[in-house]
Protein backbone atom coordinates (compact mmCIF):
# COMPACT_ATOMS: atom_id res chain seq x y z
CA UNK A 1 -27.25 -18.77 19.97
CA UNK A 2 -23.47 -18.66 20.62
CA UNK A 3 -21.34 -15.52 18.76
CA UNK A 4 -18.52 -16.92 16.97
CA UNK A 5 -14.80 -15.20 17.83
CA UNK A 6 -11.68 -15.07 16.75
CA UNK A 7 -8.84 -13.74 18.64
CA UNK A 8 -6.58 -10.75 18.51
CA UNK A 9 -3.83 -12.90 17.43
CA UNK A 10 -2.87 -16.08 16.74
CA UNK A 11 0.12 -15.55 18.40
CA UNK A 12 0.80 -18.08 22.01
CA UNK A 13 2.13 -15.99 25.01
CA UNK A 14 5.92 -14.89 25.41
CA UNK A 15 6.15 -14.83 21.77
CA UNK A 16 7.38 -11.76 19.76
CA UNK A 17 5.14 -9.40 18.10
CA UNK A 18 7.22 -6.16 17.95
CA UNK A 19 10.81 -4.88 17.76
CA UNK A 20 12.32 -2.21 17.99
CA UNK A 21 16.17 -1.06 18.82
CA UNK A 22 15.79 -1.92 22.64
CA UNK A 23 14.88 -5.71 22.08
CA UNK A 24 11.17 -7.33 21.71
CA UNK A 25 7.54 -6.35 22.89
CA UNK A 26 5.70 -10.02 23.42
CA UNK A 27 1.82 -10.49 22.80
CA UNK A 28 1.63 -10.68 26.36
CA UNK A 29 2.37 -7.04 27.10
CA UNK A 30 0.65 -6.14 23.85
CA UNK A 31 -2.47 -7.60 25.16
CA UNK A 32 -2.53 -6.13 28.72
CA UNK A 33 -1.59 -2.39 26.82
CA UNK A 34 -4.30 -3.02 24.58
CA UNK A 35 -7.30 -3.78 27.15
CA UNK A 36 -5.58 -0.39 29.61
CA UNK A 37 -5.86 1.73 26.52
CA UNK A 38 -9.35 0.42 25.18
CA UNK A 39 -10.45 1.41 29.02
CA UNK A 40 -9.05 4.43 28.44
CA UNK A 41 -10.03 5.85 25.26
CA UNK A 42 -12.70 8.86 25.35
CA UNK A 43 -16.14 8.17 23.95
CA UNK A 44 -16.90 8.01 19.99
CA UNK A 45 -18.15 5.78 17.99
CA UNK A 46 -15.30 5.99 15.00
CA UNK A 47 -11.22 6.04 15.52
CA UNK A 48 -8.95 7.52 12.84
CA UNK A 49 -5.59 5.94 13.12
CA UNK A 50 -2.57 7.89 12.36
CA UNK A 51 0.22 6.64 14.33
CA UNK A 52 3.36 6.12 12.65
CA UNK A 53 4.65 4.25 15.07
CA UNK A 54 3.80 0.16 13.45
CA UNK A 55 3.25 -1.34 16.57
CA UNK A 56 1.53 1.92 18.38
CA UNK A 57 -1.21 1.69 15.15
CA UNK A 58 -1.63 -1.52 16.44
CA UNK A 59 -1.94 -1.13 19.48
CA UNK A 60 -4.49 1.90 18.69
CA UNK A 61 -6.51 -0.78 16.54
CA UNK A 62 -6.79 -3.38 18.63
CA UNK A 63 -7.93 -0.97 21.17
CA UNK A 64 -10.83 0.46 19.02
CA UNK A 65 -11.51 -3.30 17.80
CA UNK A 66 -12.37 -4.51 21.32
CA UNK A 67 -14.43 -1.75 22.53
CA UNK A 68 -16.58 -1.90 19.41
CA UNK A 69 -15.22 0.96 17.35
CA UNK A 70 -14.31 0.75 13.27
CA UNK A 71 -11.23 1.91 12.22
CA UNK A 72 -11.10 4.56 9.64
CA UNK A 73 -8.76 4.35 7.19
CA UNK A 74 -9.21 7.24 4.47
CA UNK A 75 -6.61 7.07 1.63
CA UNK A 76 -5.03 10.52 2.52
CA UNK A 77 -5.19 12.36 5.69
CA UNK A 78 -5.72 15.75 3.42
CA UNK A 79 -7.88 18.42 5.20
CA UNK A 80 -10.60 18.19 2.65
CA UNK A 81 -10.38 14.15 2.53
CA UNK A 82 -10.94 14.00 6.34
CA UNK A 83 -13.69 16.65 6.05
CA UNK A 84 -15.71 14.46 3.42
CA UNK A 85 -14.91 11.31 6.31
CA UNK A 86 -15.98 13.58 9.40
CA UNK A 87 -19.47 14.91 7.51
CA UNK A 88 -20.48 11.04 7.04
CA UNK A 89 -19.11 10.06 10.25
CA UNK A 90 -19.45 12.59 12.73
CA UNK A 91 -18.24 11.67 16.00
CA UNK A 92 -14.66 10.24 15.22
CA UNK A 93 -11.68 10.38 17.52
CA UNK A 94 -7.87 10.71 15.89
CA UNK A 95 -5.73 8.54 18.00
CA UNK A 96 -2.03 9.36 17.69
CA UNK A 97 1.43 9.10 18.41
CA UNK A 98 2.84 13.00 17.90
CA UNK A 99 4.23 12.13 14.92
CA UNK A 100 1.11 13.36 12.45
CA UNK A 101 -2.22 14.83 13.33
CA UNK A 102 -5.88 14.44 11.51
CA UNK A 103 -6.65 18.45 11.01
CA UNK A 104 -10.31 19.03 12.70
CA UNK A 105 -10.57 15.42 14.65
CA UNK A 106 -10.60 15.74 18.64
CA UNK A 107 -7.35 13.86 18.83
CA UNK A 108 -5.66 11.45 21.46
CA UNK A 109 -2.18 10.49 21.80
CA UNK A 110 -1.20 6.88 22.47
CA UNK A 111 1.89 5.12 24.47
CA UNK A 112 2.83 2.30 25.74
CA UNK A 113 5.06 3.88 28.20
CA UNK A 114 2.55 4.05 30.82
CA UNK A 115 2.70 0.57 33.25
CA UNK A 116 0.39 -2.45 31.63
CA UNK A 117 -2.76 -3.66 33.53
CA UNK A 118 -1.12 -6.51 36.10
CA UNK A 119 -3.79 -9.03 35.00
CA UNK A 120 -1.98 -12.31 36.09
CA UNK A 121 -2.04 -14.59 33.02
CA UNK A 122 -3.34 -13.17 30.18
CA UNK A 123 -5.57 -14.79 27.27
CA UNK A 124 -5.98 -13.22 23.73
CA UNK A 125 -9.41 -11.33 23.93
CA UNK A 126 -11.87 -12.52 21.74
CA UNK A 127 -13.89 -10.41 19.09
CA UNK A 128 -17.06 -11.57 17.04
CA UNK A 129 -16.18 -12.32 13.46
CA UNK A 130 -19.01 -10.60 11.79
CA UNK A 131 -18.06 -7.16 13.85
CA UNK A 132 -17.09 -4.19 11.69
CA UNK A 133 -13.55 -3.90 12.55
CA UNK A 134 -12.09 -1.55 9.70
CA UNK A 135 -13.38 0.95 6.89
CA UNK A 136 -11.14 1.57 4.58
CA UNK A 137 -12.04 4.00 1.51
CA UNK A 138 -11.88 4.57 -2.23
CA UNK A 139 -11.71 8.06 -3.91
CA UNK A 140 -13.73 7.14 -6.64
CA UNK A 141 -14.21 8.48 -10.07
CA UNK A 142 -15.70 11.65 -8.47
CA UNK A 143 -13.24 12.14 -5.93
CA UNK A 144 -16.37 11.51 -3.36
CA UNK A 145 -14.48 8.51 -0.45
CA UNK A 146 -16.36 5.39 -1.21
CA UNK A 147 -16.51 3.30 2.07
CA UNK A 148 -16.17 -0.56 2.19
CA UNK A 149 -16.57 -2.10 5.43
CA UNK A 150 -14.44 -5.03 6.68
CA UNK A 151 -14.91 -7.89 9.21
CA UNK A 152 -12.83 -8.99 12.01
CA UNK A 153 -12.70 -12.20 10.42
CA UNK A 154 -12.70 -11.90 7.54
CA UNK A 155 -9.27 -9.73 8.26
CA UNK A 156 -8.02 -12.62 10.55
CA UNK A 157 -8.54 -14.98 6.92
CA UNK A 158 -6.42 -12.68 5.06
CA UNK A 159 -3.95 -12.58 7.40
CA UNK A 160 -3.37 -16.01 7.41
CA UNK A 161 -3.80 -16.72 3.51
CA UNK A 162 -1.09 -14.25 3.04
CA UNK A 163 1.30 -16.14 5.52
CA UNK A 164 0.32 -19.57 4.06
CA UNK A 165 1.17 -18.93 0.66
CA UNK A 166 4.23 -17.08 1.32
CA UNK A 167 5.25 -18.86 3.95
CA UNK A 168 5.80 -15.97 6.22
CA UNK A 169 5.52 -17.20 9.33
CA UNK A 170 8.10 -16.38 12.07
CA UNK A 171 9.59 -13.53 9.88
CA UNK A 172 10.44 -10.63 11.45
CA UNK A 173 8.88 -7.37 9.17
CA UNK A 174 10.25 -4.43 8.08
CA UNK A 175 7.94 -2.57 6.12
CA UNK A 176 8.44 0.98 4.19
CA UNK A 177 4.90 1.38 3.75
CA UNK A 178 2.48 2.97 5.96
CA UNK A 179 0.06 0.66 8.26
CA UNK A 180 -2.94 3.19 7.32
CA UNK A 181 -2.15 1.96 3.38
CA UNK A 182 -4.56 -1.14 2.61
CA UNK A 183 -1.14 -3.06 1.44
CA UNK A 184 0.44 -1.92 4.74
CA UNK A 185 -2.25 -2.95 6.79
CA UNK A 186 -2.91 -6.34 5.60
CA UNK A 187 1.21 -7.13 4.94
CA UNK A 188 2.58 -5.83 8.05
CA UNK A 189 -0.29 -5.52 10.73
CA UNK A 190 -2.26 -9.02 9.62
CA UNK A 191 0.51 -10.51 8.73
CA UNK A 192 1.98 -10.48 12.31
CA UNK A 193 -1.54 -10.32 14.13
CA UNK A 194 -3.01 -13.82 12.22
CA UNK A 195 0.22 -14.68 10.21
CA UNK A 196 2.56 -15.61 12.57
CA UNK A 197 4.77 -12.71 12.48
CA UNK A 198 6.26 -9.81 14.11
CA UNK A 199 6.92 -6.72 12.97
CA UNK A 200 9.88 -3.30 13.26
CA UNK A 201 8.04 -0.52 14.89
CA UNK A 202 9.63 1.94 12.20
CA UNK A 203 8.71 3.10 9.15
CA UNK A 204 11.91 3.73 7.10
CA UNK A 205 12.19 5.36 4.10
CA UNK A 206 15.74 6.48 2.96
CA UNK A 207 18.01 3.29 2.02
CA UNK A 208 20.36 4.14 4.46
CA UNK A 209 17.54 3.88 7.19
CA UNK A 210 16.23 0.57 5.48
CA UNK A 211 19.45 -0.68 5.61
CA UNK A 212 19.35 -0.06 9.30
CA UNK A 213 16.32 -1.56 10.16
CA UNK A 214 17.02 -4.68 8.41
CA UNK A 215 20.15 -5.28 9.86
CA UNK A 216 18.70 -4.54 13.32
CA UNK A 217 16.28 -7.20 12.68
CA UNK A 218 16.42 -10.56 13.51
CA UNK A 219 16.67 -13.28 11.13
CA UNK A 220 14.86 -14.85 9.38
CA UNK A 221 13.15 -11.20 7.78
CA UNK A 222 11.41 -9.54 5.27
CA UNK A 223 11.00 -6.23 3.79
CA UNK A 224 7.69 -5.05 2.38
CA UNK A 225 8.29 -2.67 0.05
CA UNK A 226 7.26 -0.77 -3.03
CA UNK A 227 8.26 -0.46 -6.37
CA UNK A 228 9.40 2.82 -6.00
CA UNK A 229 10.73 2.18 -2.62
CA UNK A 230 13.12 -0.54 -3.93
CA UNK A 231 14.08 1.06 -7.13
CA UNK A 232 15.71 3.99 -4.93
CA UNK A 233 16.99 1.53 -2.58
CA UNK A 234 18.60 -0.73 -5.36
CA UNK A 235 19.90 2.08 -7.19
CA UNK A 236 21.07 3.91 -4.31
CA UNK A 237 24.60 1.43 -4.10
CA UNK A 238 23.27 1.22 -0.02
CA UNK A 239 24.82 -2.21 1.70
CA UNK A 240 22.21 -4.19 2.96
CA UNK A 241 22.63 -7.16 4.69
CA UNK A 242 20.69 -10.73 3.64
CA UNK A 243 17.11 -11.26 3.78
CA UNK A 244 15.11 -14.06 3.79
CA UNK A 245 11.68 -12.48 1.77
CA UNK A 246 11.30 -10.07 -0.36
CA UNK A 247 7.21 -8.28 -0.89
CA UNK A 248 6.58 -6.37 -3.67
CA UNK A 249 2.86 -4.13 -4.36
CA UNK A 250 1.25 -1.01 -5.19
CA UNK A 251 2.86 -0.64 -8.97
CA UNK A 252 3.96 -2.94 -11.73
CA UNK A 253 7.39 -4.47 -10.80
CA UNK A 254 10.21 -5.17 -14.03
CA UNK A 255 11.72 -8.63 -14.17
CA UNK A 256 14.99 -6.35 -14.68
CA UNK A 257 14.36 -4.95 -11.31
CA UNK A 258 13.40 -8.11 -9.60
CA UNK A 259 16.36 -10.08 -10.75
CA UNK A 260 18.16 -7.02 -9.42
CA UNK A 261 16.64 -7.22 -5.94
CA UNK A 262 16.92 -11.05 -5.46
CA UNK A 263 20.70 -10.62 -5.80
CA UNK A 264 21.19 -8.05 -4.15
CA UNK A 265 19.23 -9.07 -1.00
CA UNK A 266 19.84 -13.34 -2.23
CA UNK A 267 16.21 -13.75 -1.46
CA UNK A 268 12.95 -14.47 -3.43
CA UNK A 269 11.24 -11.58 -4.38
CA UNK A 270 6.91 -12.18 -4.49
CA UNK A 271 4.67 -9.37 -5.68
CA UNK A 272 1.14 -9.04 -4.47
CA UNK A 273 -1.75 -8.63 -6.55
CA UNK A 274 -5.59 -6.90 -5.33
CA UNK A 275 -7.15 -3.53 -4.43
CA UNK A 276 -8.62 -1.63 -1.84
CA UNK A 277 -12.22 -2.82 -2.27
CA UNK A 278 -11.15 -7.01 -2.31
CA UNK A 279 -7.80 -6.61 -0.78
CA UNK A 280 -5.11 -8.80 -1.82
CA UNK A 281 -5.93 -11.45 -3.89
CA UNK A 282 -3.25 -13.05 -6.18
CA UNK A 283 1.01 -13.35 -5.82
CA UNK A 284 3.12 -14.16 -8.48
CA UNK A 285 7.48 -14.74 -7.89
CA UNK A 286 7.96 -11.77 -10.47
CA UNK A 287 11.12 -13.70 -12.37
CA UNK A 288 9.21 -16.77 -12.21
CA UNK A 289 6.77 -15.55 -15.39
CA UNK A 290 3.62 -12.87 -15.82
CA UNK A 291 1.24 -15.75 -14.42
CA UNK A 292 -0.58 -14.88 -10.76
CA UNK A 293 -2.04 -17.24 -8.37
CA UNK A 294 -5.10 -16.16 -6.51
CA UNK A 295 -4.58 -16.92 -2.51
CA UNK A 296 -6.03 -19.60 -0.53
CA UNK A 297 -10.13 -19.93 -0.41
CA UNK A 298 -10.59 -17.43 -3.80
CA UNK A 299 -12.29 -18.09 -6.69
CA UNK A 300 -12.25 -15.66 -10.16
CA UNK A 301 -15.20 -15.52 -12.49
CA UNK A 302 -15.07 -13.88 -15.49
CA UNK A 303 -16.93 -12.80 -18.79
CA UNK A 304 -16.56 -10.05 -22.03
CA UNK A 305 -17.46 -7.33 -18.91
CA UNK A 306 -14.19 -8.44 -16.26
CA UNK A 307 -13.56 -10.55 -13.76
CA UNK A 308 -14.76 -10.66 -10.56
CA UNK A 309 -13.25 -12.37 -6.97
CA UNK A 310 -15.23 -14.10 -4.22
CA UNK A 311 -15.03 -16.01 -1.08
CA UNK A 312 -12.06 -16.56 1.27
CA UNK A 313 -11.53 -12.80 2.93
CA UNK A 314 -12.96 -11.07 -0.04
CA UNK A 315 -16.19 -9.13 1.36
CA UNK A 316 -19.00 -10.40 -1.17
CA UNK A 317 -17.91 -10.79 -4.96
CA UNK A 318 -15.58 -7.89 -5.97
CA UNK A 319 -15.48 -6.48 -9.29
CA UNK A 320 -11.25 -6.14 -10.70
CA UNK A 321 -11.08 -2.90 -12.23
CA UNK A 322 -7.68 -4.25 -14.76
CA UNK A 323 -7.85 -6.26 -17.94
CA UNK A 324 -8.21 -10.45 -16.73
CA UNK A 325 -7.04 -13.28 -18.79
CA UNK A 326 -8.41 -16.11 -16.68
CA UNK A 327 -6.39 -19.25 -17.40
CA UNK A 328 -8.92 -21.49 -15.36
CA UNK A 329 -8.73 -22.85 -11.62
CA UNK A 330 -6.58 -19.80 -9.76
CA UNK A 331 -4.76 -18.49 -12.75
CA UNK A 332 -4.54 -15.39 -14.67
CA UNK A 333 -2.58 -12.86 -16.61
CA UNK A 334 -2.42 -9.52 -15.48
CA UNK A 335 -2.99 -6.35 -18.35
CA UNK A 336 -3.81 -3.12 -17.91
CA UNK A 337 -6.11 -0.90 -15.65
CA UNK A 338 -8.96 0.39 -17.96
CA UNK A 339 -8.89 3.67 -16.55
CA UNK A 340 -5.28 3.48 -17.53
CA UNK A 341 -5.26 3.16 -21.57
CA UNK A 342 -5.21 5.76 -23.82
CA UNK A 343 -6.01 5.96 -27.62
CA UNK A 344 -3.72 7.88 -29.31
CA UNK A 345 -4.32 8.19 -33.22
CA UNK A 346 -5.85 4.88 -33.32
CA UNK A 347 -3.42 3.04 -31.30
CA UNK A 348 -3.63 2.10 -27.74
CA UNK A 349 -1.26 2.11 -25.06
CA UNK A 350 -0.80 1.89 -21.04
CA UNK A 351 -0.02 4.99 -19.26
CA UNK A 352 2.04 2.90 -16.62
CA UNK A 353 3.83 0.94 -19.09
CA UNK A 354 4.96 4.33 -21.05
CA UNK A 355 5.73 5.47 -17.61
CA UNK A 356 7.69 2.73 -17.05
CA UNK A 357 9.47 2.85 -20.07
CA UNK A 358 10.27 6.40 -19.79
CA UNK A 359 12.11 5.77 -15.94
CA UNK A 360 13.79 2.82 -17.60
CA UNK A 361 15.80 5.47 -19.45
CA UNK A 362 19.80 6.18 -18.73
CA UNK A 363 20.28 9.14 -16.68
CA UNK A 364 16.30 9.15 -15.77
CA UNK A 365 16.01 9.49 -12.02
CA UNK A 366 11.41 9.47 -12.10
CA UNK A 367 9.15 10.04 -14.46
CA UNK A 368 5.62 9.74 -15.46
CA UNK A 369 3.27 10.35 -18.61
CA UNK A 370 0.19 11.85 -18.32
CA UNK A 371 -3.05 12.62 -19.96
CA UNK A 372 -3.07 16.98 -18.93
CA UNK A 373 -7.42 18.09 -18.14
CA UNK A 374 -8.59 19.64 -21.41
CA UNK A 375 -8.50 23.19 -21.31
CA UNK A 376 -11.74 25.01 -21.28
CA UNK A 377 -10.84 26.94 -24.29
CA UNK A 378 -10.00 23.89 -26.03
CA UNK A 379 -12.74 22.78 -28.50
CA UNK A 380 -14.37 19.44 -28.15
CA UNK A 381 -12.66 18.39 -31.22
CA UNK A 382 -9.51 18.93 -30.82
CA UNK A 383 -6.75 16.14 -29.93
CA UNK A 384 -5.33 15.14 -27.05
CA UNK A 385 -1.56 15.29 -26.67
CA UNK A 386 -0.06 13.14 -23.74
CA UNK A 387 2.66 14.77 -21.82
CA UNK A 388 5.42 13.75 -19.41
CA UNK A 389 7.31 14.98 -16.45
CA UNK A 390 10.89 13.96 -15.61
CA UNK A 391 13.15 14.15 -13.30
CA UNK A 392 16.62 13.82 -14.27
CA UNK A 393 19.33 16.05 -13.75
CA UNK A 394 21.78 15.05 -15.66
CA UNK A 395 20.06 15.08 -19.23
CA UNK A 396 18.68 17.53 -21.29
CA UNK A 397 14.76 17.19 -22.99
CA UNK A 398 16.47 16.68 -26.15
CA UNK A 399 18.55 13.79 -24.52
CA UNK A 400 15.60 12.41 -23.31
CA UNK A 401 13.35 12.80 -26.23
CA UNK A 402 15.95 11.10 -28.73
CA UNK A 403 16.80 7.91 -26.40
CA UNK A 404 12.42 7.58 -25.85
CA UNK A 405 11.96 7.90 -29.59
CA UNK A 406 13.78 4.68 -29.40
CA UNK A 407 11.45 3.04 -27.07
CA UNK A 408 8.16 3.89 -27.90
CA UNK A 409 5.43 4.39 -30.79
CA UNK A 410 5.99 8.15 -32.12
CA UNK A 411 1.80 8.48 -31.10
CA UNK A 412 3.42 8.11 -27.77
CA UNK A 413 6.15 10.62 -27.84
CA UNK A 414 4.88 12.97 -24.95
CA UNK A 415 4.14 16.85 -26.12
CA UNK A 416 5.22 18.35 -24.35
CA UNK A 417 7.97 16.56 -22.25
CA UNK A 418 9.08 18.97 -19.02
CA UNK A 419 11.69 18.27 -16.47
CA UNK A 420 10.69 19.06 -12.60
CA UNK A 421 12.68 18.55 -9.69
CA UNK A 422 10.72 16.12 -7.79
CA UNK A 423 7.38 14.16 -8.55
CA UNK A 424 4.37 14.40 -6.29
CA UNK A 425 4.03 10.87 -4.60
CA UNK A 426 2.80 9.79 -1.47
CA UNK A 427 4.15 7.25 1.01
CA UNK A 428 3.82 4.24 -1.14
CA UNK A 429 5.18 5.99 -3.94
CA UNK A 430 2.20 6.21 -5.90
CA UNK A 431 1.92 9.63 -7.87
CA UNK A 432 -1.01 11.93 -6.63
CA UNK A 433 -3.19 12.86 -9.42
CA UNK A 434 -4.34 15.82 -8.42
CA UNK A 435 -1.30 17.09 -7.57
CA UNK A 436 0.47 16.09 -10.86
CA UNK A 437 -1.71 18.19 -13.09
CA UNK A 438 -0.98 20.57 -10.67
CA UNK A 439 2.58 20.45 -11.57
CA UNK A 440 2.18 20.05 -15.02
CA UNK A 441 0.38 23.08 -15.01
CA UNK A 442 2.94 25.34 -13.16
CA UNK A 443 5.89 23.45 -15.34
CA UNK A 444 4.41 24.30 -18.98
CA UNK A 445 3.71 28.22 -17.93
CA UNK A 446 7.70 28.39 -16.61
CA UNK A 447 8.75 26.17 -19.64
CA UNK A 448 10.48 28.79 -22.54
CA UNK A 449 8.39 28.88 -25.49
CA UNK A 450 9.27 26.73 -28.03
């Protein structure tokens, strides 16, 4: 019975897969690293991937993927995150670039520096399409990583939906998210591996170094980006030169701030719509209307419970944890993440929509509402105040608390409303939970008493 394959790239020899500063790295040296590291690597049955370094992560997958090892991808690289990984999956191997380490993992470094295998004229190799090639995790309501296992082919699918429907072929990628993020991954590493792309080997942050990468790009490009990312980097007053795509995920995205960044950059601006456990699923052109599209090959079923996604890449049929409007065929509205409403006095609101409002604020640099843990002490009766924490430097809480009483339902008024210097987020820009009731804890104790 013959083992169907698909290969490591869709990519023809001599064409580019990486850049970087000193020119192009073509699929044809990326192949020959690939099959010199993969006969290199030290025995496990797991890799954890935390090369910063775009096209060393790939070259780091790829590696694992032919020699029959799954990817981990954990959604932080905190001691006590990997620990939970390491107890379920014992004999894992960290492969790196010396930029960031997994704390406990045996560890080893990869380069490309070292001379390719000589192999004459190379072919893509060729990997079974039911093999396990990545397992990417949730944190789940208890905090306790919840594992979902992906195919090779299923990956090589999404990579090429993605491309089809944005038409992302050829481009050239700069992306300021992490390849280790489930957005990064499938919008910089698929999207050059089975979209027809290449991608900057950088990982730039600050708009200046955005700015930089772009420019040292060549055309036509695209930047894959965040919310939070592009908010900064719009706001900053940075020059940046043309591009020719603009990808938006992770967090809702304003049609004030998308009209902003098509402008700015005189390119269309897409968002992308999904979650760990499907992976992407749906785009929308933000100033184009609230209405997604799901991507090639997926179907949306939904009842009074939610709405559920099947076939194309999607492993199985994936429940959506937000609020669905299904318009028929592949449309839908978008609402809120259930998890995410509150009921305050009888009225109900969306914490990322009051956050949203709040940041939208003159003079408000960040900001974010939140619902602070119940004290012990507290009894079970009592009610529930939400809470904010702002950074801007410029404004007092008074200043702040006037202009929002303009904005929002009084129910809604945060209490208290604290300023901090800086809000905990990770590299996509999402705000760490944990870590945010953290803050609000230490902020209300230094606060002066009212």
């Amino acid at each position: 019975m013959s083992v169907e394959t698909r290969p490591l790239t869709s990519h023809t020899n001599g064409d580019a897969l990486a850049w970087d500063e000193s020119g192009a790295v073509t699929v044809d040296a990326f192949y020959r690293s690939v099959v010199r590291i993969a006969q290199s690597l030290p025995p496990s049955r797991y890799v954890v991937n935390t090369c910063q370094d775009r096209y060393l992560f790939m070259l780091g997958f790829a590696a694992a993927l032919i020699s029959g090892r799954p990817t981990l991808m954990p959604s932080s690289f905190t001691a006590g995150t990997l620990q939970q990984i390491q107890d379920r999956y014992p004999d894992i191997i960290c492969l790196h670039d010396g930029t960031q380490r997994a704390e406990g993992l045996r560890e080893w470094r990869i380069s490309d520096t070292q001379e390719p295998l000589d192999a004459g004229e190379v072919t893509a190799p060729e990997i079974d399409v039911n093999q396990i090639a990545a397992i990417v995790f949730t944190s789940g309501s208890t905090g306790e990583p919840t594992a979902h296992a992906k195919t090779w082919g299923r990956l090589c699918v999404n990579g090429a939906s993605e491309a089809a429907r944005l038409g992302s072929a050829g481009h050239t990628i700069v992306a300021t998210v992490p390849a280790q993020h489930m957005y990064g991954f499938e919008s910089s590493v698929l999207l050059a591996m089975h979209g027809g792309s290449s991608v900057w080997r950088g990982k730039p942050f600050y708009p200046a170094d955005i700015a930089a990468a772009l420019a040292a790009s060549p055309r036509p490009r695209m930047l894959v980006t965040t919310p939070y990312h592009l908010s900064n980097l719009v706001g900053s007053g940075t020059e940046v030169p043309e591009c020719d795509l603009l990808l938006c995920a992770t967090a809702p995205l304003s049609t004030e701030l998308a009209t902003t960044a098509e402008a700015l950059f005189s390119s269309p601006l897409f968002e992308i719509y999904g979650c760990t456990e499907s992976g992407q699923v749906a785009s929308r052109r933000t100033v184009s209307g609230p209405v997604w599209q799901l991507l090639p090959g997926l179907s949306m079923a939904s009842d009074e419970s939610g709405a559920w996604v099947s076939g194309g890449h999607v492993e199985g049929r994936v429940a959506l944890t937000d609020q669905i409007s299904h318009l028929g065929g592949d449309l839908f509205r978008l609402g809120d993440r259930h998890s995410d409403m509150v009921n305050i006095a009888g009225k109900r609101a969306s914490l990322a929509a009051l956050s949203a409002t709040l940041r939208g604020l003159p003079g408000v640099v960040d900001a974010c509402y939140l619902l602070p843990h119940a004290s012990s002490a507290s009894p079970p009766e009592s009610i529930q105040r939400l809470a904010a924490l702002v950074v801007a430097p410029a404004l007092s809480v008074n200043d702040i608390t006037t202009a929002l009483r303009h904005a929002v339902d009084p129910a809604f008024l945060p209490r208290p409303l604290l300023k901090v210097d800086a809000l905990p987020r990770n590299a996509t820009g999402k705000v760490l939970a944990n870590e945010l009731q953290a803050l609000f804890q230490r902020a209300r104790a230094a606060a002066p008493a009212p």
